[in-house]
PDB file of N, CA and C in Angstrom:
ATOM      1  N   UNK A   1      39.635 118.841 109.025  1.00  0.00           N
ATOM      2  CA  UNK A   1      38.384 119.288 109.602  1.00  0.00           C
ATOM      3  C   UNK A   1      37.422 119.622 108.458  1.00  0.00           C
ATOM      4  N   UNK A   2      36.034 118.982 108.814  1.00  0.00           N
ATOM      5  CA  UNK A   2      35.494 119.063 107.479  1.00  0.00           C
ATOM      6  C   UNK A   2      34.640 120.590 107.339  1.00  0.00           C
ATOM      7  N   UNK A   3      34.746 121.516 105.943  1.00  0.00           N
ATOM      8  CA  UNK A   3      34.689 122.751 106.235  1.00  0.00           C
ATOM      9  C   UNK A   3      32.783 123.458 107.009  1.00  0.00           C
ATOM     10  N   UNK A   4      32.498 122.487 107.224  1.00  0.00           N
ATOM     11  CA  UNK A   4      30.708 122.719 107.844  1.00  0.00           C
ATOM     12  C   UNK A   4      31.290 123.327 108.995  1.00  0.00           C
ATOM     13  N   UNK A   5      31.888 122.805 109.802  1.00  0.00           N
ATOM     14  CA  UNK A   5      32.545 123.298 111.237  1.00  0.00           C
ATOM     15  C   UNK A   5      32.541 124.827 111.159  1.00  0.00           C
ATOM     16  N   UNK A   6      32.666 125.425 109.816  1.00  0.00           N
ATOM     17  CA  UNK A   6      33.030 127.093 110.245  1.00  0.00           C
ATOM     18  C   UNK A   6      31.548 127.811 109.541  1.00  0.00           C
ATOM     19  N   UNK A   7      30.385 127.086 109.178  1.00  0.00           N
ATOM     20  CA  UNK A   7      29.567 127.473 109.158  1.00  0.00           C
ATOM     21  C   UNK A   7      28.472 126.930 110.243  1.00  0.00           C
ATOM     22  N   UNK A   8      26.987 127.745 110.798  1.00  0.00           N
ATOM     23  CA  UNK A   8      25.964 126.752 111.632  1.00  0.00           C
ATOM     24  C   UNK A   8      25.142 125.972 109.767  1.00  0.00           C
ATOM     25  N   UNK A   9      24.059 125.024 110.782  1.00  0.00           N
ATOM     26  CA  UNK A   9      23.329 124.925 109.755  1.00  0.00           C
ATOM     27  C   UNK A   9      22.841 125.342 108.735  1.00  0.00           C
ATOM     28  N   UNK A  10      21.946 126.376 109.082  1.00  0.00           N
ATOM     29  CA  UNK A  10      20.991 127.254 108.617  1.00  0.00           C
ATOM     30  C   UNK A  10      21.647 127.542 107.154  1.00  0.00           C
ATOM     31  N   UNK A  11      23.371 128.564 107.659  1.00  0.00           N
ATOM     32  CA  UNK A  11      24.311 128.464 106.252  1.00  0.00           C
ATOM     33  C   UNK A  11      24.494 127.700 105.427  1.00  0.00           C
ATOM     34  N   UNK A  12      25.075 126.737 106.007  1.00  0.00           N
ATOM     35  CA  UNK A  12      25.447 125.544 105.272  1.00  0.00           C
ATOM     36  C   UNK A  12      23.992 124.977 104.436  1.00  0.00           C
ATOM     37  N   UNK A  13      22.655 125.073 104.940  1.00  0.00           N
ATOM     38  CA  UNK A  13      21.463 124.759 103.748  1.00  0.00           C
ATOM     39  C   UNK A  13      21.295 125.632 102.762  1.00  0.00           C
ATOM     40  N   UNK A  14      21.820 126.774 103.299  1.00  0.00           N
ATOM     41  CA  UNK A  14      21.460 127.693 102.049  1.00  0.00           C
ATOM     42  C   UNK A  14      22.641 127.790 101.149  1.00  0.00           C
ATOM     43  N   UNK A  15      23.703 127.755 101.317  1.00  0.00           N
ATOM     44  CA  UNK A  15      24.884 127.808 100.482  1.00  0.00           C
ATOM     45  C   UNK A  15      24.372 126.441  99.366  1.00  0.00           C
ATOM     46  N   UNK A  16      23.555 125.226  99.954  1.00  0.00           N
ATOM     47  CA  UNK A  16      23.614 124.005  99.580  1.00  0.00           C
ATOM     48  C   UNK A  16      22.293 124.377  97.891  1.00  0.00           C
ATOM     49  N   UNK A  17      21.731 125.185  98.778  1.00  0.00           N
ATOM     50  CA  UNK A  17      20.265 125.655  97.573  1.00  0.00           C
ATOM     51  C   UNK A  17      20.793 126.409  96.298  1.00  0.00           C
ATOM     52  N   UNK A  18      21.522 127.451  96.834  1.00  0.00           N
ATOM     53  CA  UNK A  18      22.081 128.473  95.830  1.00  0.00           C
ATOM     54  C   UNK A  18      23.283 127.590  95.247  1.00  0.00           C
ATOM     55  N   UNK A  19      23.628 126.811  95.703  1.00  0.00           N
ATOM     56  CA  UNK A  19      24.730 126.283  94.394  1.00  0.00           C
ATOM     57  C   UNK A  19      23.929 125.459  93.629  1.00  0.00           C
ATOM     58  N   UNK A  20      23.092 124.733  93.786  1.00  0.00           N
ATOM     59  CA  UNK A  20      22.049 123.727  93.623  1.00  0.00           C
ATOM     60  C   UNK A  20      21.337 124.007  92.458  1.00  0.00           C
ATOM     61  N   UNK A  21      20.371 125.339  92.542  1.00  0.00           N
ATOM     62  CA  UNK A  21      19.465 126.078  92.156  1.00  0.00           C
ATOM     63  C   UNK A  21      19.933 127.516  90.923  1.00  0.00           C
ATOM     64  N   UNK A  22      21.113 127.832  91.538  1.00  0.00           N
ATOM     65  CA  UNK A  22      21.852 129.184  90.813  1.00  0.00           C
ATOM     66  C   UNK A  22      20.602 129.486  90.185  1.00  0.00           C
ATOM     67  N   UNK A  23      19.937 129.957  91.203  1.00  0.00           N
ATOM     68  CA  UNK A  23      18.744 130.924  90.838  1.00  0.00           C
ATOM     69  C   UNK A  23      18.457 132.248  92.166  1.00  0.00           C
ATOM     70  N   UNK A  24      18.243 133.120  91.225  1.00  0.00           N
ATOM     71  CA  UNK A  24      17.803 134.159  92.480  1.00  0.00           C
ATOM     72  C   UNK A  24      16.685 134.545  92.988  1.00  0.00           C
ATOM     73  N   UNK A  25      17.111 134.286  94.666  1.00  0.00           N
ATOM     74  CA  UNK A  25      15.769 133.897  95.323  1.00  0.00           C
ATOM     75  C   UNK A  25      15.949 134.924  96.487  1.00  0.00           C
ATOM     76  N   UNK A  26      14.532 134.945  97.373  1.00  0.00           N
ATOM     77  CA  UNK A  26      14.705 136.167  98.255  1.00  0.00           C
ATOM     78  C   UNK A  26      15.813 135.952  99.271  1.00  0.00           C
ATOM     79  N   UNK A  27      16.418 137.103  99.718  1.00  0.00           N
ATOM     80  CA  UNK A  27      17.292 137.126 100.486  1.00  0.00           C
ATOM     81  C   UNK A  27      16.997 136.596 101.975  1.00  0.00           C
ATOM     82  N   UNK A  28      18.019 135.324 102.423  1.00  0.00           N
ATOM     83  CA  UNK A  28      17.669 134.716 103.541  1.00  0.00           C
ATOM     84  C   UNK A  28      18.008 135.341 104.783  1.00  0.00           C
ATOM     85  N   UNK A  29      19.353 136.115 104.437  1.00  0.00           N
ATOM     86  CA  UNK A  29      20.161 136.453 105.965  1.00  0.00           C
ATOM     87  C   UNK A  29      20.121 138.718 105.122  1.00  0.00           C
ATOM     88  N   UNK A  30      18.510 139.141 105.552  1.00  0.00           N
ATOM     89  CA  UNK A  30      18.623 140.708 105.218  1.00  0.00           C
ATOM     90  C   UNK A  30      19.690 141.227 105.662  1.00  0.00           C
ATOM     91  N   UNK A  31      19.787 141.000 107.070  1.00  0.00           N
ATOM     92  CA  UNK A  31      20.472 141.688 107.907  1.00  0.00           C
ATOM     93  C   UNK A  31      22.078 142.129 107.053  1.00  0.00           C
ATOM     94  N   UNK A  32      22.547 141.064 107.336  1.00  0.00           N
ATOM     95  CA  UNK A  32      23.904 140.602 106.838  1.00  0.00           C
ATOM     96  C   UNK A  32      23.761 141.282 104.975  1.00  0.00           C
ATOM     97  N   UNK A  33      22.916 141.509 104.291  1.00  0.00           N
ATOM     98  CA  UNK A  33      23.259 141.726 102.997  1.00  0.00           C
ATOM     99  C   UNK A  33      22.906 143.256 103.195  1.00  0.00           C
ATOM    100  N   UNK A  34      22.497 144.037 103.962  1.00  0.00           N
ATOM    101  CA  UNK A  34      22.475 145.492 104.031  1.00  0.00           C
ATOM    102  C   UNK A  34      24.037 145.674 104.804  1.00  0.00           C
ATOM    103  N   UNK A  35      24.662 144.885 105.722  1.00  0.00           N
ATOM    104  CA  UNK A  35      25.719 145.439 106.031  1.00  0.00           C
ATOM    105  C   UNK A  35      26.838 145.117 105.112  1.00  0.00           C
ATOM    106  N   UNK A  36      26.955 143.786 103.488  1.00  0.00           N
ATOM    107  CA  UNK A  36      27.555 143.623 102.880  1.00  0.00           C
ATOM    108  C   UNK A  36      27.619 145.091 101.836  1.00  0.00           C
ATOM    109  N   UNK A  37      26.373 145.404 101.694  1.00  0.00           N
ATOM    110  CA  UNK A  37      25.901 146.557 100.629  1.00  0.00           C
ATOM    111  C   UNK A  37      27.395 147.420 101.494  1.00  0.00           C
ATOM    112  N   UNK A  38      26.656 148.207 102.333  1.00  0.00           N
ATOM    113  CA  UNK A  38      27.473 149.395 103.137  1.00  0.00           C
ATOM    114  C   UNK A  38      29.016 149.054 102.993  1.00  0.00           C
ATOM    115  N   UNK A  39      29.790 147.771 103.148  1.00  0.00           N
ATOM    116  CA  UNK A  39      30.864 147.547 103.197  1.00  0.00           C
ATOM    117  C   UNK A  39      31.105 147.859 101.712  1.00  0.00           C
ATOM    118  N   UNK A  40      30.706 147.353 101.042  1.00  0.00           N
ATOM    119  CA  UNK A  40      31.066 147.212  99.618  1.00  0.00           C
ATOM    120  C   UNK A  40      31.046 148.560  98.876  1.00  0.00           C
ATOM    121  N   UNK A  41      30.121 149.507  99.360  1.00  0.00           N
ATOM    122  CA  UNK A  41      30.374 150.786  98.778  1.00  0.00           C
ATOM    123  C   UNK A  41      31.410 152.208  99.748  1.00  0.00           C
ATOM    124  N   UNK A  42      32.207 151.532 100.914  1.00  0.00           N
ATOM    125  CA  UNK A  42      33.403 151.896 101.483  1.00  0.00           C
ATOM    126  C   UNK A  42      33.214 152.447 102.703  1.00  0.00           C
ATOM    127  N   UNK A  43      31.890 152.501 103.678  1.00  0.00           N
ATOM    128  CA  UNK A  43      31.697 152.397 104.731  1.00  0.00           C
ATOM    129  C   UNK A  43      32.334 151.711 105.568  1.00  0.00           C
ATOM    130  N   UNK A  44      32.926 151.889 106.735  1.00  0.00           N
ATOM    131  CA  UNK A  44      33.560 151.179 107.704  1.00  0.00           C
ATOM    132  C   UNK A  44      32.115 150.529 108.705  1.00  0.00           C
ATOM    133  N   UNK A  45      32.963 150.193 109.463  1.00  0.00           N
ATOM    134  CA  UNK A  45      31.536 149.585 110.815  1.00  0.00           C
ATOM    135  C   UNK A  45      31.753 151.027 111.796  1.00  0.00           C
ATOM    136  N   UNK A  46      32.461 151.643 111.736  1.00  0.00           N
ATOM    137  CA  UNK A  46      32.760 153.340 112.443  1.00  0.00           C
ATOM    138  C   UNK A  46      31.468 153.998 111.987  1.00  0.00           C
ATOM    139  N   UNK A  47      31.474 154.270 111.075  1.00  0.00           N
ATOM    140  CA  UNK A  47      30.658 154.748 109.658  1.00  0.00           C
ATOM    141  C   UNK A  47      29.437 154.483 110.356  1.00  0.00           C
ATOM    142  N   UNK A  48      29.238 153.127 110.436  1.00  0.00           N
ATOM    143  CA  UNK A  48      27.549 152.923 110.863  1.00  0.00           C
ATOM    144  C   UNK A  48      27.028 152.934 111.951  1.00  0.00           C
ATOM    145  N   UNK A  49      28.559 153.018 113.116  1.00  0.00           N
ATOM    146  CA  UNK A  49      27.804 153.634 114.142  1.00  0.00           C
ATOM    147  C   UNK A  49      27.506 155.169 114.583  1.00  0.00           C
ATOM    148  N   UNK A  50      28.275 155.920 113.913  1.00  0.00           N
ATOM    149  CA  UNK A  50      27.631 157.505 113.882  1.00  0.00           C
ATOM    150  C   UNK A  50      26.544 157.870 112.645  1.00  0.00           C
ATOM    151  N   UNK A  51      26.688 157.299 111.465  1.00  0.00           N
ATOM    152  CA  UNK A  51      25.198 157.425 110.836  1.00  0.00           C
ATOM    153  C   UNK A  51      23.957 157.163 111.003  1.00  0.00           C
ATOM    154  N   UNK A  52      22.955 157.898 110.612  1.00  0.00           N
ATOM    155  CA  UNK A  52      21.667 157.529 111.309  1.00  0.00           C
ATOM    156  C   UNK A  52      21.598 156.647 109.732  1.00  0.00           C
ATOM    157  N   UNK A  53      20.279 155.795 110.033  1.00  0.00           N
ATOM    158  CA  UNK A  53      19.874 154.740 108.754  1.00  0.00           C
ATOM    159  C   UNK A  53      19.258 155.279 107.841  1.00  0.00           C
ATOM    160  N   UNK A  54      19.053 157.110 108.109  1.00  0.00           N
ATOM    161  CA  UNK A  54      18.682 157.310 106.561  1.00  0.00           C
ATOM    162  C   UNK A  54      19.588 157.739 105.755  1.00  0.00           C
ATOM    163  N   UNK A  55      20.941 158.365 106.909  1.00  0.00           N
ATOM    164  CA  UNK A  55      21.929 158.752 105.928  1.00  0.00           C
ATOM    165  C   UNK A  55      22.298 157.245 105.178  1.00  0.00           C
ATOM    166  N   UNK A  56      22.794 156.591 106.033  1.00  0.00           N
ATOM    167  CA  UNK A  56      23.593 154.909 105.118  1.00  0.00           C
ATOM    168  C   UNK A  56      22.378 154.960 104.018  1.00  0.00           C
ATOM    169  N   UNK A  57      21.143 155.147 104.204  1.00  0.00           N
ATOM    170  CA  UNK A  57      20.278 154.442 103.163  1.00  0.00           C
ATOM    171  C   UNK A  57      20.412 155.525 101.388  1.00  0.00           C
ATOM    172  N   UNK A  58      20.816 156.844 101.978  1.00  0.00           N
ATOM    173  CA  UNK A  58      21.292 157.655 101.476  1.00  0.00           C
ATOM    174  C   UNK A  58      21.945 157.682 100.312  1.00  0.00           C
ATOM    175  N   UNK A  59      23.357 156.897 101.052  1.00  0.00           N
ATOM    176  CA  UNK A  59      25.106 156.937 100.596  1.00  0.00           C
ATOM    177  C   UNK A  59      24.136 155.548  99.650  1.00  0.00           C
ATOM    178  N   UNK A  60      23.729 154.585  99.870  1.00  0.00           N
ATOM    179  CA  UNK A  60      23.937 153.073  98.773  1.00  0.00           C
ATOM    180  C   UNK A  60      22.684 153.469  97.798  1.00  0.00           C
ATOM    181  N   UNK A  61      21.630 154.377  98.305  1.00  0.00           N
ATOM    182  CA  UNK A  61      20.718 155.043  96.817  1.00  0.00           C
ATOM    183  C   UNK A  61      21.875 155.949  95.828  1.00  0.00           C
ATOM    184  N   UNK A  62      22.709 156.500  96.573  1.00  0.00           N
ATOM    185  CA  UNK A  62      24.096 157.599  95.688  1.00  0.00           C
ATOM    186  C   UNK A  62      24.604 156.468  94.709  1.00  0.00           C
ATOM    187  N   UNK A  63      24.390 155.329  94.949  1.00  0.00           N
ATOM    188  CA  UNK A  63      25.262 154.019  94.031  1.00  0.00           C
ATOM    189  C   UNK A  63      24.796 153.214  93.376  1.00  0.00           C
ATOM    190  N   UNK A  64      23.897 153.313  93.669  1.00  0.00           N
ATOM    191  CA  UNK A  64      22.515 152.854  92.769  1.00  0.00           C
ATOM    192  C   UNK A  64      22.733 153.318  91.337  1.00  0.00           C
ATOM    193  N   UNK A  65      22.610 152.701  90.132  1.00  0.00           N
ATOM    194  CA  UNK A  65      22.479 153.580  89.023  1.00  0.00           C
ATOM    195  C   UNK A  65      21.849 152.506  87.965  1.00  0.00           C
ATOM    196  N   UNK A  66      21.299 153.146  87.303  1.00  0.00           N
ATOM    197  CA  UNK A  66      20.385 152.421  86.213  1.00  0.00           C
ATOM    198  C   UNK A  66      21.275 151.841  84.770  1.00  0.00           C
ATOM    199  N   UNK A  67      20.896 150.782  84.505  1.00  0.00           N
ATOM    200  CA  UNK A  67      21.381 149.798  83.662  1.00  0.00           C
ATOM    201  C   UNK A  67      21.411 150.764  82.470  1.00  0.00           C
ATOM    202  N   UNK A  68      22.255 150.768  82.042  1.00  0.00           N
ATOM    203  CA  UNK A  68      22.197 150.967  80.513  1.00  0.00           C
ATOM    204  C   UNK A  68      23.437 150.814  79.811  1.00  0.00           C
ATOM    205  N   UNK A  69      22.921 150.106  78.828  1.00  0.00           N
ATOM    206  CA  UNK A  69      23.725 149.294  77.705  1.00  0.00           C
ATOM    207  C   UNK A  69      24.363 150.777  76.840  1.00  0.00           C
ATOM    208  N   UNK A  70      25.587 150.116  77.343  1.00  0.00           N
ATOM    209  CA  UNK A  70      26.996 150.884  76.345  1.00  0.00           C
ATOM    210  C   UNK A  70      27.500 150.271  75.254  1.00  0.00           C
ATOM    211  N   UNK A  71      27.724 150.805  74.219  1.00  0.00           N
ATOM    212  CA  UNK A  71      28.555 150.277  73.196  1.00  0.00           C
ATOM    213  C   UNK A  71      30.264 150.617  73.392  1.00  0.00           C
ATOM    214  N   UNK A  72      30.355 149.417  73.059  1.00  0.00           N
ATOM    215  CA  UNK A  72      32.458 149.743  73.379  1.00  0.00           C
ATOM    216  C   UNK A  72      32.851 150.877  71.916  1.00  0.00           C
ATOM    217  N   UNK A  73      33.685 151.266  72.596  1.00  0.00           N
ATOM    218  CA  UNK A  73      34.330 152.046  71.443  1.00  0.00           C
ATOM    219  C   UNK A  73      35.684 151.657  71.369  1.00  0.00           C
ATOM    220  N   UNK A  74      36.253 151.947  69.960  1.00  0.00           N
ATOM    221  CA  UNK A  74      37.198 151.521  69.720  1.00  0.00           C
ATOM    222  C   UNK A  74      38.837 151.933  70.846  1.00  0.00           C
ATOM    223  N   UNK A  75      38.368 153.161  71.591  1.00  0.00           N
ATOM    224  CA  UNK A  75      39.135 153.424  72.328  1.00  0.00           C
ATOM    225  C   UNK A  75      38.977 152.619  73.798  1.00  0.00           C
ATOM    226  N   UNK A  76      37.939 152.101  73.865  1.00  0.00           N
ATOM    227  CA  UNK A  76      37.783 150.865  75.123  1.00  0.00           C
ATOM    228  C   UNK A  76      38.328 149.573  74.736  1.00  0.00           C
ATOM    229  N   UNK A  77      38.408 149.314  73.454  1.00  0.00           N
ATOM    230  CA  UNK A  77      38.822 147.935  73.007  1.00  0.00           C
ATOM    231  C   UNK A  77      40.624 147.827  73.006  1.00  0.00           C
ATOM    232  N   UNK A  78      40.917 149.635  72.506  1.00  0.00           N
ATOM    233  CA  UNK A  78      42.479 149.600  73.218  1.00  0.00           C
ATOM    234  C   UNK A  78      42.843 149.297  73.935  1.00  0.00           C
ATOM    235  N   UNK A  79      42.086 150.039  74.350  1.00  0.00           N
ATOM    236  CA  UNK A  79      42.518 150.071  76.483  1.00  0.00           C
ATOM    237  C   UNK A  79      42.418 148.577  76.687  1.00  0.00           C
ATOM    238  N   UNK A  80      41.298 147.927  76.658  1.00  0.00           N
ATOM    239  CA  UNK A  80      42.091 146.455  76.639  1.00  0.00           C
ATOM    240  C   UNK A  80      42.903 144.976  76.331  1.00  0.00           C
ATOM    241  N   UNK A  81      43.303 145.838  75.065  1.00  0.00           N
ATOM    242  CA  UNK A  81      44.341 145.187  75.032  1.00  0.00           C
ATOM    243  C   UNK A  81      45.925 145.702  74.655  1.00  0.00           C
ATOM    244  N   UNK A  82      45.425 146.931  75.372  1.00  0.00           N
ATOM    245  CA  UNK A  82      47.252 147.515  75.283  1.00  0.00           C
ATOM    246  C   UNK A  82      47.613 147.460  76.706  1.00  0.00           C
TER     247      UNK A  82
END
């Protein structure tokens, strides 16, 4: 079975762009990437139905954190490779 069957269209064009393109472009499916966010920082689907949307918006600003460049130290370079 050829694997399109377990996606609709719409997916299957955009999966086709982003491999294509490997460029980042605006988000097609919002919906679906605010409920990936929530999953990914350990929210259940329980979770989002007793939270209101400012708490969830809350909890993924708590995870949010600003870039900044670390230097390894010699005790990080242990750690990986002991």
């Amino acid at each position: 079975m050829p694997w399109i069957a377990f996606v609709d269209e719409e997916l299957s064009k955009e999966i086709d762009r982003k491999i294509k393109n490997k460029e980042k472009t605006k988000e097609v499916f919002p919906e679906h990437e605010f409920l990936g966010s929530c999953l990914r920082v350990g929210l259940s689907l329980n979770d989002l139905k007793e939270l209101t949307y400012v708490d969830v918006m809350k909890v993924l600003i708590s995870y949010i954190e600003e870039k900044k460049e670390r230097v390894a130290t010699q005790r990080d370079i242990d750690k990986l490779l002991g």
